[in-house]
N, C-alpha and C. Protein backbone atom coordinates (compact mmCIF):
# COMPACT_ATOMS: atom_id res chain seq x y z
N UNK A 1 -13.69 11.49 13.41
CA UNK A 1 -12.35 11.21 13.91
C UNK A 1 -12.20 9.71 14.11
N UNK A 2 -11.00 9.15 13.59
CA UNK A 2 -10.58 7.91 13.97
C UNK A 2 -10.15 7.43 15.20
N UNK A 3 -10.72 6.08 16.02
CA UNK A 3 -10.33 6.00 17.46
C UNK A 3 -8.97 5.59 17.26
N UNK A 4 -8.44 4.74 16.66
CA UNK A 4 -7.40 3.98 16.63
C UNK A 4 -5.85 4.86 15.17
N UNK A 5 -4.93 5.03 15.84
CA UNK A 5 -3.67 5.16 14.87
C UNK A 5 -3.82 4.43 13.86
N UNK A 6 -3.85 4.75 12.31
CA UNK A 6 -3.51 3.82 11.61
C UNK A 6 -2.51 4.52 10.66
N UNK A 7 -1.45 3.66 10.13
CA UNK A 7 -0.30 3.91 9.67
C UNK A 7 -0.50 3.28 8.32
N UNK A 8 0.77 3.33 7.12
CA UNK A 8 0.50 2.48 6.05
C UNK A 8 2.21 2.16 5.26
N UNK A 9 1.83 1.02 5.04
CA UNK A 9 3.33 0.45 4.30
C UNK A 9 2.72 0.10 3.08
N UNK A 10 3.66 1.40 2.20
CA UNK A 10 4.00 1.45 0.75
C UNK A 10 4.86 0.61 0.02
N UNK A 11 4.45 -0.46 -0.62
CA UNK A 11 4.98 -1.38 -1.18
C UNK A 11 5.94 -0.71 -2.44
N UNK A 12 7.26 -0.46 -2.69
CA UNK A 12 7.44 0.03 -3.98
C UNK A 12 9.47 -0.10 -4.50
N UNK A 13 9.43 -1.37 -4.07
CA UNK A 13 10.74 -1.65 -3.86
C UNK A 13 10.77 -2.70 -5.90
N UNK A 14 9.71 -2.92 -6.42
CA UNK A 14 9.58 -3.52 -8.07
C UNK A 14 10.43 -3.24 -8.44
N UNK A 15 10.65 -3.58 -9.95
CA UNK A 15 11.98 -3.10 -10.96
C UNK A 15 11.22 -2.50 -11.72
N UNK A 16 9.48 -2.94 -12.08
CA UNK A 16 8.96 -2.35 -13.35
C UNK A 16 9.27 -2.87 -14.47
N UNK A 17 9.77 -4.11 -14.88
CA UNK A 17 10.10 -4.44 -16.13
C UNK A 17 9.08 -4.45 -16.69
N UNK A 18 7.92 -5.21 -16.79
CA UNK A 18 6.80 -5.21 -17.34
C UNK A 18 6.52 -3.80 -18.31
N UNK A 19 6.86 -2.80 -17.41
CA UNK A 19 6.68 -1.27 -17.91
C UNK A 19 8.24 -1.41 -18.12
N UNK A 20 9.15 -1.66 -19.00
CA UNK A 20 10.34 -0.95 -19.44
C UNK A 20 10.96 -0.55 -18.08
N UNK A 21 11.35 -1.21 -16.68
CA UNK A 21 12.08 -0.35 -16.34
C UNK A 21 11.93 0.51 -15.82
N UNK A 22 11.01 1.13 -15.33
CA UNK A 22 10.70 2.17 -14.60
C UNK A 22 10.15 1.86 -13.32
N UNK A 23 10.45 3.26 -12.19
CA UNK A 23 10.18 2.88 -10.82
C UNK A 23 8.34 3.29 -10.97
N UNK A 24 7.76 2.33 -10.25
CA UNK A 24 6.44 2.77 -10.75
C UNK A 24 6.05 3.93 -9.62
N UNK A 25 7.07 4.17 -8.54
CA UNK A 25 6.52 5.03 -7.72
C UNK A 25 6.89 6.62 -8.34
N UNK A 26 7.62 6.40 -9.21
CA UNK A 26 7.92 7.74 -9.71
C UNK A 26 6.97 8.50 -10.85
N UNK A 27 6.24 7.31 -11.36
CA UNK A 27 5.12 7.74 -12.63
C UNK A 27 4.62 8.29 -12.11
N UNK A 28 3.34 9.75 -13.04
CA UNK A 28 2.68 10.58 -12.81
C UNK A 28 1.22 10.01 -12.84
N UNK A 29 0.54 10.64 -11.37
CA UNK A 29 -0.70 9.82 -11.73
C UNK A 29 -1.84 11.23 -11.80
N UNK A 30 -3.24 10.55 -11.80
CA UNK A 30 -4.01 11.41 -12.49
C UNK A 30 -4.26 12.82 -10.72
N UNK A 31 -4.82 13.66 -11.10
CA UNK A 31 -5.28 14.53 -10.25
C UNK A 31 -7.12 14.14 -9.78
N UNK A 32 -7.00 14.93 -8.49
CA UNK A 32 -8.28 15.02 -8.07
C UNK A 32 -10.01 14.40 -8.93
N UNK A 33 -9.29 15.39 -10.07
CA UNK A 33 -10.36 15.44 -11.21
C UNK A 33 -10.58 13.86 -12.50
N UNK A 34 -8.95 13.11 -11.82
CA UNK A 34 -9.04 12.05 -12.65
C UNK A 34 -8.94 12.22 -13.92
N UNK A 35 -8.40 13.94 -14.63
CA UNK A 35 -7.65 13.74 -15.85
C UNK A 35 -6.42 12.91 -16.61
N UNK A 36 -6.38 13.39 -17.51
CA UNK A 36 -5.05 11.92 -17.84
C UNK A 36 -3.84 12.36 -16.88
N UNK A 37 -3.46 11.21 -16.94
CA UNK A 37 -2.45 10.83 -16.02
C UNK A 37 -0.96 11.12 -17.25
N UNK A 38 0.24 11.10 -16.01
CA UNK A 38 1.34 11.42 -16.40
C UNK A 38 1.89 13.20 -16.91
N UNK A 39 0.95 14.10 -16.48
CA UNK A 39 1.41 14.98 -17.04
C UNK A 39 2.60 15.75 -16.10
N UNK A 40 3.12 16.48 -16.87
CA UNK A 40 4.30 16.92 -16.30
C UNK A 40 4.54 17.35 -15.07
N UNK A 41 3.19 18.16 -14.50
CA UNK A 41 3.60 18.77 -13.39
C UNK A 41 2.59 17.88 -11.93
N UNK A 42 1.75 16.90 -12.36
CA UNK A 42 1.07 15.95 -11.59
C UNK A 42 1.97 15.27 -10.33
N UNK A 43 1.47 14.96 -9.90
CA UNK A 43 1.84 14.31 -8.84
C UNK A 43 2.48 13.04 -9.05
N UNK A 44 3.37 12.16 -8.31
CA UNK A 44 4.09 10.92 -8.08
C UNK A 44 2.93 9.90 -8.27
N UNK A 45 3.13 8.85 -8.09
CA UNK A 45 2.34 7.86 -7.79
C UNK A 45 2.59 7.48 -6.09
N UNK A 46 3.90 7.96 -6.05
CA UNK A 46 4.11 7.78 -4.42
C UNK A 46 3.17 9.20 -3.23
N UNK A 47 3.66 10.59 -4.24
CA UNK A 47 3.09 11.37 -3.63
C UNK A 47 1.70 11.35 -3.39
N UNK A 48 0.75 10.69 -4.88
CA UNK A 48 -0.62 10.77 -5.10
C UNK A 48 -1.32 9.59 -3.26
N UNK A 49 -0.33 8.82 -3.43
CA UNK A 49 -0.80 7.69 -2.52
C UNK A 49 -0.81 8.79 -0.65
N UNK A 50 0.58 9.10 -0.73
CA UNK A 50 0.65 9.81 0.52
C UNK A 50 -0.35 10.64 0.68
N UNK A 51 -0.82 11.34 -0.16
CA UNK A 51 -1.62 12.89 0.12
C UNK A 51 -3.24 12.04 -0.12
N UNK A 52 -3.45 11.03 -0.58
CA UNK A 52 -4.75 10.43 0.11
C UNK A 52 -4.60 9.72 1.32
N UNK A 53 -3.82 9.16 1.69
CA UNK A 53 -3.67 8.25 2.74
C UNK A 53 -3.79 9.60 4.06
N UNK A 54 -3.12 10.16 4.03
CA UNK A 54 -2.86 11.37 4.88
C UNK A 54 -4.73 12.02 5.14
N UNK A 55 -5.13 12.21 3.75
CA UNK A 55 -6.24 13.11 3.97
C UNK A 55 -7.25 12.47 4.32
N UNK A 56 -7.20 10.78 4.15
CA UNK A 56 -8.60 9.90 4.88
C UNK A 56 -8.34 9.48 6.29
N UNK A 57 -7.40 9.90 6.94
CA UNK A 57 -7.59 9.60 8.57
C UNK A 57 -6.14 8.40 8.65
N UNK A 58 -5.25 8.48 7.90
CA UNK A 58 -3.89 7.66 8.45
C UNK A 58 -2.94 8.38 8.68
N UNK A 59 -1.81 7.82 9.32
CA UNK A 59 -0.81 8.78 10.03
C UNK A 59 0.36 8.52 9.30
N UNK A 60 1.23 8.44 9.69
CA UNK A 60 2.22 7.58 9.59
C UNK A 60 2.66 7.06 8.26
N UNK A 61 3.74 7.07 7.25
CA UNK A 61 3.69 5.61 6.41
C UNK A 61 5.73 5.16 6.10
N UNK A 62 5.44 4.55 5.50
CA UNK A 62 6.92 3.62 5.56
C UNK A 62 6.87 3.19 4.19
N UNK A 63 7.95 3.40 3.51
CA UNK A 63 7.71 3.07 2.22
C UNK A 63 9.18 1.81 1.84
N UNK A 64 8.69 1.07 1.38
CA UNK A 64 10.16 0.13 0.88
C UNK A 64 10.28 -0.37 -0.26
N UNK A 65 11.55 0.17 -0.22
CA UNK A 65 12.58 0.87 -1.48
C UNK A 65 13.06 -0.76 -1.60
N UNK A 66 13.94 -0.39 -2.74
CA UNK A 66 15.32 -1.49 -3.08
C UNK A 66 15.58 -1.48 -4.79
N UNK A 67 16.57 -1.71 -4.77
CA UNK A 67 17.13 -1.83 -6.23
C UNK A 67 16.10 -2.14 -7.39
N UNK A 68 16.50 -1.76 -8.30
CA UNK A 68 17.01 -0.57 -8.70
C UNK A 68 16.66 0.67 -8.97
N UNK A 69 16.00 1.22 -8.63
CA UNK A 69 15.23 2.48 -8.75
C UNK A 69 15.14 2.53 -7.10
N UNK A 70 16.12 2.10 -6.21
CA UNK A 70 16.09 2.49 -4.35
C UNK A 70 16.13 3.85 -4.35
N UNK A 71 17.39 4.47 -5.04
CA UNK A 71 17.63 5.57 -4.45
C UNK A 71 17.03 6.90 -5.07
N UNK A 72 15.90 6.70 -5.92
CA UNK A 72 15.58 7.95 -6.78
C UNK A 72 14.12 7.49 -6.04
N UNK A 73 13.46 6.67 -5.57
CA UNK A 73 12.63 6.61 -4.99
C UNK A 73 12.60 7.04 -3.76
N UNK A 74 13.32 6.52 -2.95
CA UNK A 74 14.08 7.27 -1.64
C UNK A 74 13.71 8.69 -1.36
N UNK A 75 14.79 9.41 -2.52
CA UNK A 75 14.48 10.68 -2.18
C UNK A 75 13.14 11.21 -2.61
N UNK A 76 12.72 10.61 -3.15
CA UNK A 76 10.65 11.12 -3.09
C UNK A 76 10.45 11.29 -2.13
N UNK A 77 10.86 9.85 -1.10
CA UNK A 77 10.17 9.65 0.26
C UNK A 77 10.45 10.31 1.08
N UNK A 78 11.81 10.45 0.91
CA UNK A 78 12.16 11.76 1.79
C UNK A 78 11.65 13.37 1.75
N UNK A 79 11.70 13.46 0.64
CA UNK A 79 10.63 14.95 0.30
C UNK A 79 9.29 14.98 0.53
N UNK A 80 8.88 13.90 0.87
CA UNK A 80 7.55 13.64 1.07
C UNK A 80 7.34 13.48 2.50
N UNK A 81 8.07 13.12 3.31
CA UNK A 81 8.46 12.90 4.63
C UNK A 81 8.33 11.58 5.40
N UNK A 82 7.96 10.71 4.49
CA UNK A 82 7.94 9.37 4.81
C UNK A 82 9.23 8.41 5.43
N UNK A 83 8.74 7.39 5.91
CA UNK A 83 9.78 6.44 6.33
C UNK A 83 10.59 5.80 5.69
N UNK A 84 11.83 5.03 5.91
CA UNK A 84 12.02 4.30 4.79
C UNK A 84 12.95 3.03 4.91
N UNK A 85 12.28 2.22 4.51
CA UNK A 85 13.08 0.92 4.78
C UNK A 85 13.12 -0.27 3.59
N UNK A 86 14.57 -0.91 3.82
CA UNK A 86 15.43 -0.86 2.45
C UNK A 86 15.25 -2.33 2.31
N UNK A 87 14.95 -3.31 1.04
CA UNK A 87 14.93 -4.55 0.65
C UNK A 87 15.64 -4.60 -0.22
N UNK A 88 17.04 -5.44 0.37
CA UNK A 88 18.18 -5.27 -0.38
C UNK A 88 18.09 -6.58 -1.48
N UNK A 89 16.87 -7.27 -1.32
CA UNK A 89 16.99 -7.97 -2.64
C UNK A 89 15.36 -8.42 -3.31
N UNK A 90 14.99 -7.16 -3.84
CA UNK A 90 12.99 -7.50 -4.18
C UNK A 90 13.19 -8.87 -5.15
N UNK A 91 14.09 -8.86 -5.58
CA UNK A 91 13.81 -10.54 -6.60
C UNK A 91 13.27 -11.37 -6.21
N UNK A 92 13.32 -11.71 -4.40
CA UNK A 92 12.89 -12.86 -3.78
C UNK A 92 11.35 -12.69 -3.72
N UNK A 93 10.49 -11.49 -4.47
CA UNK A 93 9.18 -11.67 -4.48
C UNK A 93 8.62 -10.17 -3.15
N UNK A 94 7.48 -9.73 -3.73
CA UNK A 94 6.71 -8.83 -2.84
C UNK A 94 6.95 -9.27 -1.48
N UNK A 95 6.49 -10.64 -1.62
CA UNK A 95 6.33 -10.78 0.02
C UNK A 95 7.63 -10.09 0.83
N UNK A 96 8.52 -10.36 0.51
CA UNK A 96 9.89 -9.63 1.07
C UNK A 96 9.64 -8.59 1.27
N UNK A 97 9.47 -7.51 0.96
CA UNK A 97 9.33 -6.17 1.00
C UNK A 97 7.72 -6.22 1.60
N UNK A 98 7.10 -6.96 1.72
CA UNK A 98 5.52 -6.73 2.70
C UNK A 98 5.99 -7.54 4.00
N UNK A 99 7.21 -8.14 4.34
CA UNK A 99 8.11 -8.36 5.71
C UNK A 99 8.56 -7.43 6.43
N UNK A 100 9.29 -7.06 5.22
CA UNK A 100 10.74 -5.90 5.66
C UNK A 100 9.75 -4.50 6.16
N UNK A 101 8.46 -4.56 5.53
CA UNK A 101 7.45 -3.20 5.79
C UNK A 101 7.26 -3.29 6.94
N UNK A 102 6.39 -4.16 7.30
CA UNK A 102 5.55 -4.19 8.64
C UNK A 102 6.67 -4.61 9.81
N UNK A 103 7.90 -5.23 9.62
CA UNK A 103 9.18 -5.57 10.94
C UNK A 103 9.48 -3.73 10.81
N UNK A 104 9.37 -3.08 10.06
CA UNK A 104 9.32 -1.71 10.38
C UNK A 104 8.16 -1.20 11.42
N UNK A 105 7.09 -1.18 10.90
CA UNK A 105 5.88 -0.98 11.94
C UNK A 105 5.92 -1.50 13.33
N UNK A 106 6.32 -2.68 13.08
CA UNK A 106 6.77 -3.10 15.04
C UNK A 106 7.64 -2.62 15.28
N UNK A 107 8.74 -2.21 14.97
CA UNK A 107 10.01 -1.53 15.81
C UNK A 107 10.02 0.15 16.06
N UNK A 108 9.04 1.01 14.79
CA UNK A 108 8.79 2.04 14.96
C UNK A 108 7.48 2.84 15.22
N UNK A 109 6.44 1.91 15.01
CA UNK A 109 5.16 2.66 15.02
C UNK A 109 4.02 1.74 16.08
N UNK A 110 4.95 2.46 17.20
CA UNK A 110 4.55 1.62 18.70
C UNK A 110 3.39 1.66 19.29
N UNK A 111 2.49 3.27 18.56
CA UNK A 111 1.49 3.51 19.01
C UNK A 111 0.13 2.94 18.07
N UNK A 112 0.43 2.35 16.95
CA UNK A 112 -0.51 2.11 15.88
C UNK A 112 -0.98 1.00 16.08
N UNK A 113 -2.36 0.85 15.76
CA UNK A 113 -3.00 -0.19 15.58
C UNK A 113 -3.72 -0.97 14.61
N UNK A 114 -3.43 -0.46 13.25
CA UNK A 114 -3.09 -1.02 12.05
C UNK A 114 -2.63 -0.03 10.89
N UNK A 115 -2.57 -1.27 10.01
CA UNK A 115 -1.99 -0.84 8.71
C UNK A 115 -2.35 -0.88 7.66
N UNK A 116 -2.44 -0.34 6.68
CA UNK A 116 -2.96 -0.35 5.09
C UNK A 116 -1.70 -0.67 4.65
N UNK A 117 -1.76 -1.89 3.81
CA UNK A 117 -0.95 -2.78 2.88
C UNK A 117 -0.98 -1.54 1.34
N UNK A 118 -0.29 -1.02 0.66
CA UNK A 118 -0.65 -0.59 -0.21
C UNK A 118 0.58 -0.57 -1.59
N UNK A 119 0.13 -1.20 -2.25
CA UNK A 119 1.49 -1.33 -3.44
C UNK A 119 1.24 -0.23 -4.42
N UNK A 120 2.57 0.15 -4.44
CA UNK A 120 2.53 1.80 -4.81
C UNK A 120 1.82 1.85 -6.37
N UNK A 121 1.68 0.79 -7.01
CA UNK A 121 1.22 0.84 -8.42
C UNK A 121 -0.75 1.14 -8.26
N UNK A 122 -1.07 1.13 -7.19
CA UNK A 122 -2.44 0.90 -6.77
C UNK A 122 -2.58 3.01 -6.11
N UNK A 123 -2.46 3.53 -7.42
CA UNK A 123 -2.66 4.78 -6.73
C UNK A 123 -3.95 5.68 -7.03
N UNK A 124 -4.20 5.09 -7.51
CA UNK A 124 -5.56 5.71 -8.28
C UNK A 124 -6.60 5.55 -7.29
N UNK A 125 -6.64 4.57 -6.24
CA UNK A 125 -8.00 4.75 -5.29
C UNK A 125 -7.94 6.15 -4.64
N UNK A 126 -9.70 6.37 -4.27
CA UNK A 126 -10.17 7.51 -4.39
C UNK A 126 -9.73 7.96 -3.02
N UNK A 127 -9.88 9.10 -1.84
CA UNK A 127 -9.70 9.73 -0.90
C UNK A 127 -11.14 8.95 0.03
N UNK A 128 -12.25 9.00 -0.66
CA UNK A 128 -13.37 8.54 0.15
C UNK A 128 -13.45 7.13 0.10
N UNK A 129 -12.83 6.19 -0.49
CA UNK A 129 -12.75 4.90 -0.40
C UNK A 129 -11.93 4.35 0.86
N UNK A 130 -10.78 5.03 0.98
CA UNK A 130 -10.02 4.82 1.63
C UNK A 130 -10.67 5.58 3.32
N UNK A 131 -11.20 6.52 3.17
CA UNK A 131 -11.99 6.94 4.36
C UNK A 131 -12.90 5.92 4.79
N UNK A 132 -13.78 5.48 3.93
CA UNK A 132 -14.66 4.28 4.15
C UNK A 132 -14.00 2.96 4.57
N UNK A 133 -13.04 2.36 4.36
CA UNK A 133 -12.44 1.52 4.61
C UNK A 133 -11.91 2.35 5.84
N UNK A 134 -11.47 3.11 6.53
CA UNK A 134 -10.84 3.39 8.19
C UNK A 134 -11.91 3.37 8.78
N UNK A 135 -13.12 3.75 8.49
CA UNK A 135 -14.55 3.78 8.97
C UNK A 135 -15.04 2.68 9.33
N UNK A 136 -15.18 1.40 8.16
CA UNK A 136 -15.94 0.37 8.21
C UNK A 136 -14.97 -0.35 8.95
N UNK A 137 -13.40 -0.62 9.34
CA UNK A 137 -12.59 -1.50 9.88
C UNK A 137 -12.84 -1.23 11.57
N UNK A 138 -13.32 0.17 11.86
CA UNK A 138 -13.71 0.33 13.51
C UNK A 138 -13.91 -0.98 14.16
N UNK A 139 -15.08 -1.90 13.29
CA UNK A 139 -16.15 -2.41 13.78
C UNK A 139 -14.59 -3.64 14.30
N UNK A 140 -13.51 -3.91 13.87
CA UNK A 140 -13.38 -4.88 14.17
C UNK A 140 -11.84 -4.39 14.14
N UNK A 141 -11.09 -3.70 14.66
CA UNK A 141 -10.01 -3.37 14.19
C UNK A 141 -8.67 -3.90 14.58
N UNK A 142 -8.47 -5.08 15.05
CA UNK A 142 -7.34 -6.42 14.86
C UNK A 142 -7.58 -7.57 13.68
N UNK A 143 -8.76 -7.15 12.63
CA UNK A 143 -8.93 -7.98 11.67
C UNK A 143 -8.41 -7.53 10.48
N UNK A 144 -8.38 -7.98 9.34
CA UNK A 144 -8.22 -8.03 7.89
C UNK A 144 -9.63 -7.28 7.13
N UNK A 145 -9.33 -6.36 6.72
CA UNK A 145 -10.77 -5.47 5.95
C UNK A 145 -10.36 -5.44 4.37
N UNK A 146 -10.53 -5.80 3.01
CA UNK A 146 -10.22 -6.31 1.89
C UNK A 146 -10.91 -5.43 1.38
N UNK A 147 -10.61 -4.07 1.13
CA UNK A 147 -11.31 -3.35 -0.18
C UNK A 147 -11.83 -4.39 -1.48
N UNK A 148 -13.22 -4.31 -1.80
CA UNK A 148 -13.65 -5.46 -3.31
C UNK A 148 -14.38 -4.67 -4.20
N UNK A 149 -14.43 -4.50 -5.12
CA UNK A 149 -14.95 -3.97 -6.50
C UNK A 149 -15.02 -4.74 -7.34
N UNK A 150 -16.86 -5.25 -7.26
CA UNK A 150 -17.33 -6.35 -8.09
C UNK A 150 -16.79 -7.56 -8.03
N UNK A 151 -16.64 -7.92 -6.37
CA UNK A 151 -16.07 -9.38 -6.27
C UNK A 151 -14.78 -9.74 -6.22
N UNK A 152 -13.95 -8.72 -6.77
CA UNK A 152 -12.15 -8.47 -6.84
C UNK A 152 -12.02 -7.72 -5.66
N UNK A 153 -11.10 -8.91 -4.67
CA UNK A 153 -9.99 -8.20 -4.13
C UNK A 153 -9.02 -7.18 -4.15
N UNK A 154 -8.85 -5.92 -3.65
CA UNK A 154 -7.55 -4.96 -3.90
C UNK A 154 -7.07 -4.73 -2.99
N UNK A 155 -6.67 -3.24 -3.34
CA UNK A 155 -5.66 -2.81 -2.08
C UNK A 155 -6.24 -1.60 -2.02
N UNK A 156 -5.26 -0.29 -1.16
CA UNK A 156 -4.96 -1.10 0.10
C UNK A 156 -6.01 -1.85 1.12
N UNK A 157 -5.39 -2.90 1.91
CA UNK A 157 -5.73 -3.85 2.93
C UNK A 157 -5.54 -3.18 4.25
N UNK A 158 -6.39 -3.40 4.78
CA UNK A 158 -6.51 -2.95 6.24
C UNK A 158 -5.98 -4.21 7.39
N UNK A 159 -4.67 -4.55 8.05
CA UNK A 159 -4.32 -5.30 9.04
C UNK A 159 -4.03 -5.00 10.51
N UNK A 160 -4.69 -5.39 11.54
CA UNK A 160 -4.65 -5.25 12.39
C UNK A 160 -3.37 -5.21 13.37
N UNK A 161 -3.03 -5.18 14.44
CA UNK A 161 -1.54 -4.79 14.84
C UNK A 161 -1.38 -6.29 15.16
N UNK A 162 -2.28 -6.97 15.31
CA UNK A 162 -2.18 -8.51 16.21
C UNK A 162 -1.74 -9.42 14.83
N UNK A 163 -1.76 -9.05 13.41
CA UNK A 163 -1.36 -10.14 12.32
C UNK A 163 -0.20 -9.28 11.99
N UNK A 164 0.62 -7.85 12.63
CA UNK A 164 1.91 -7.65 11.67
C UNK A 164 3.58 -8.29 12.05
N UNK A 165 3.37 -9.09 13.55
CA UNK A 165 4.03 -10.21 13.64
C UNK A 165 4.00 -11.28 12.53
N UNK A 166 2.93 -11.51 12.25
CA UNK A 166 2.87 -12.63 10.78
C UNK A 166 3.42 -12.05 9.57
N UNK A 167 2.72 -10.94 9.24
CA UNK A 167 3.05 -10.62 8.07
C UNK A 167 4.79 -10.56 7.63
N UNK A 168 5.54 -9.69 9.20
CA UNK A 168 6.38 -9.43 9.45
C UNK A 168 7.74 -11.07 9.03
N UNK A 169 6.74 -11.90 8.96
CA UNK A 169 7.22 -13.22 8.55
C UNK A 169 7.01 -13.96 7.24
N UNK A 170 6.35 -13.45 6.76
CA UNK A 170 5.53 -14.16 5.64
C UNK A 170 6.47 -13.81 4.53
N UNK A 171 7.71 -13.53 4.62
CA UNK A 171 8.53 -13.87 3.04
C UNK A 171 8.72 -15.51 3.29
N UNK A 172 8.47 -15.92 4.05
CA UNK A 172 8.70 -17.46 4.33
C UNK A 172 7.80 -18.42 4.00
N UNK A 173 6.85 -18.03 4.24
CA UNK A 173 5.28 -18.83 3.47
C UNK A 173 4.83 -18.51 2.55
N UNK A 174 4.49 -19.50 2.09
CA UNK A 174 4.03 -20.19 0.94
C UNK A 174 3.26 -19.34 0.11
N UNK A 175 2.22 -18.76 0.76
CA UNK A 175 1.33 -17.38 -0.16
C UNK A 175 1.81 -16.14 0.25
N UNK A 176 2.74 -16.08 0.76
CA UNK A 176 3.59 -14.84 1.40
C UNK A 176 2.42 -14.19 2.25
N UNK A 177 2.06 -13.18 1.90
CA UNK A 177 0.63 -12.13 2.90
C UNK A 177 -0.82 -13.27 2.54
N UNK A 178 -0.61 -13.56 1.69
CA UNK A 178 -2.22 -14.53 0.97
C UNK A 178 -1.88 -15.52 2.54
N UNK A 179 -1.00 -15.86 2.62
CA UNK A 179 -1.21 -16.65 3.57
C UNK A 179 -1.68 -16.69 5.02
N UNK A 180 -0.79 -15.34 5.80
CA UNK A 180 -1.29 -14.72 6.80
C UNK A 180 -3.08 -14.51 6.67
N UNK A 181 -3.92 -13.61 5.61
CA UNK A 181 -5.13 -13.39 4.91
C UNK A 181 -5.58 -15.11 5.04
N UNK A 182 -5.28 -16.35 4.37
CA UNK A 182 -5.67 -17.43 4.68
C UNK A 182 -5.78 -17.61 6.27
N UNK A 183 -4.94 -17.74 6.97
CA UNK A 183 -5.19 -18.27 8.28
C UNK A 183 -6.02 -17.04 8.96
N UNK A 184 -6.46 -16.11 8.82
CA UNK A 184 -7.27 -15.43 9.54
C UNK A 184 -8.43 -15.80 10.31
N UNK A 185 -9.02 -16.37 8.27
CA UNK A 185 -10.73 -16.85 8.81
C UNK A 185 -11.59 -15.94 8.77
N UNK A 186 -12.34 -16.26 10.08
CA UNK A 186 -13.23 -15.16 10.28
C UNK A 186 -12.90 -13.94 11.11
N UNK A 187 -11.61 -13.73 10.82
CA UNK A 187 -11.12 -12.61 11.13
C UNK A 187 -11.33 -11.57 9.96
N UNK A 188 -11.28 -11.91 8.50
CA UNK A 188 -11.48 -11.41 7.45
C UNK A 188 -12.41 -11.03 7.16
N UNK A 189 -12.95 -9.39 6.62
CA UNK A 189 -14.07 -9.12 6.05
C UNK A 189 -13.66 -8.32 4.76
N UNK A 190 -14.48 -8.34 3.99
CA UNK A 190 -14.88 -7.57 2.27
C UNK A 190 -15.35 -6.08 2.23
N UNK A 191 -15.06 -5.40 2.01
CA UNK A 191 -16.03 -3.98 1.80
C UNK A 191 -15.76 -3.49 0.60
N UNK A 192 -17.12 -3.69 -0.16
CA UNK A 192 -17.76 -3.64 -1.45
C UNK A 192 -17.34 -2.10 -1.24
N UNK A 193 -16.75 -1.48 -2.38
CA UNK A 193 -16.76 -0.46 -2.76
C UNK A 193 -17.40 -0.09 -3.94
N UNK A 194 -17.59 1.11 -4.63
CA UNK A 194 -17.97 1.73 -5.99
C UNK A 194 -16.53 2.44 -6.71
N UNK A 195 -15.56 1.99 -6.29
CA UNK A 195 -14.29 2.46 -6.57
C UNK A 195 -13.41 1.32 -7.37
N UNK A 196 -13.33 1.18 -8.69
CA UNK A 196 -12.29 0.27 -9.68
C UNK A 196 -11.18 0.69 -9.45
N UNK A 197 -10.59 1.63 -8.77
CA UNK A 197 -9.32 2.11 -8.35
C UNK A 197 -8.44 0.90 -7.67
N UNK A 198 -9.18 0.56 -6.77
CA UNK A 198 -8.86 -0.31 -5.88
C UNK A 198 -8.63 -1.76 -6.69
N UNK A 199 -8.58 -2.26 -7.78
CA UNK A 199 -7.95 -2.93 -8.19
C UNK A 199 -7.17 -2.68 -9.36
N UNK A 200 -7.03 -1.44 -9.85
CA UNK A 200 -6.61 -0.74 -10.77
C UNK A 200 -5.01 -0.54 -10.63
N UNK A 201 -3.98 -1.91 -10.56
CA UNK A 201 -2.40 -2.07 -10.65
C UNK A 201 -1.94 -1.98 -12.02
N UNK A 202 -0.86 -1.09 -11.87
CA UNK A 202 -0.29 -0.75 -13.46
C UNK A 202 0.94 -1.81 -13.24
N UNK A 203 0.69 -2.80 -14.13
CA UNK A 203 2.11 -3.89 -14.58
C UNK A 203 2.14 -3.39 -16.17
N UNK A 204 1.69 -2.82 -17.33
CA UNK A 204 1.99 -2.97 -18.34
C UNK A 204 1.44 -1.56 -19.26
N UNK A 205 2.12 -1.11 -19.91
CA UNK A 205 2.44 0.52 -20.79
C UNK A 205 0.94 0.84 -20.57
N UNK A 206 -0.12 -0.30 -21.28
CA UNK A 206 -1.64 -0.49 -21.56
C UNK A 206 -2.29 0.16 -20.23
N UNK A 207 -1.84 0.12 -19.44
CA UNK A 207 -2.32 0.20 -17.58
C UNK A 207 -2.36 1.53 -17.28
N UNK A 208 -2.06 2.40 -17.90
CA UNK A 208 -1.57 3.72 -17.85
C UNK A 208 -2.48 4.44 -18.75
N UNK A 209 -3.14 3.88 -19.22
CA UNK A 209 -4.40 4.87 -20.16
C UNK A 209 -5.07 5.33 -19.23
């Protein structure tokens, strides 16, 4: 059992051009078994994310939407039972929508004490990775915990409740979240996983094999 609430903001407000146009939270991703992905009756990429996040020890999540693919994403979230909060303009860059996420988490998720950063294209990490990461963040849990596979940074990120005032700001700076993650320090730790999931983001048709 986990001591601490942890909640998670679903990054998924993109256009997808890279991929033609498509909401990437709506693509089909692989099952349990890690067969091919996209088949007809598979799961979301939004749903795949919820129903691990849910089953490794998080509560809570908030997903943010915005043009153009807001409102067909939306109602995922809603069928899914998630939160939802709206970035009425993603052009200005992720960081916007990793603002607009976490100024959600402070106004609604009063009891939590962190958050998994997770961009909805990052759905493929495993159920036990993500358990391991709520596990290994105990040790320090107002810090930054960086899922790594072979030296690469991914997602989701583990942030403590004491940096989502920052984050909650960081469409304004300079590395948007990289930056908040910069000023940490030694607030920041790595946990080596055996999971390529965790850096495994679909920007392009190729990404989807």
């Amino acid at each position: 059992m986990i001591a601490a609430e942890v909640v998670v903001v679903i990054v998924a407000a993109g256009a997808g051009r890279r991929l033609g146009g498509v909401a990437k939270a709506l693509l089909r991703a692989p099952g349990a078994d890690q067969d091919a992905a996209r088949t007809a009756d598979g799961p979301t990429f939004l749903a795949r994310i919820a129903a691990t996040a849910a089953g490794a020890g998080a509560g809570r999540a908030v997903v943010v939407v915005g043009p153009p693919h807001g409102e067909r994403v939306a109602e995922e979230a809603r069928r899914l039972g998630l939160d939802l909060a709206h970035n009425p303009d993603p052009d200005r860059g992720m960081s916007s929508s990793v603002a607009i996420g976490f100024a959600h988490c402070e106004r609604h998720f009063a009891t939590a004490a962190a958050a998994l950063l997770w961009p909805v294209d990052h759905a493929r990490v495993s159920l036990a990775t993500v358990a391991g990461l709520i596990a290994g963040a105990a040790a320090d849990p107002a810090g930054v915990v960086i899922p790594t596979w072979r030296g690469r940074g991914g997602h989701p990120t583990w942030f403590g409740r004491a940096l989502w005032g920052e984050l909650a700001a960081c469409a304004g700076l300079p590395r948007g979240a990289r930056s908040v993650v910069d000023a940490a320090g030694a607030r920041v730790r790595r946990l080596e996983v055996a999971d390529p999931g965790v850096v495994a983001d679909v920007d392009h048709p190729a990404d989807l094999g």
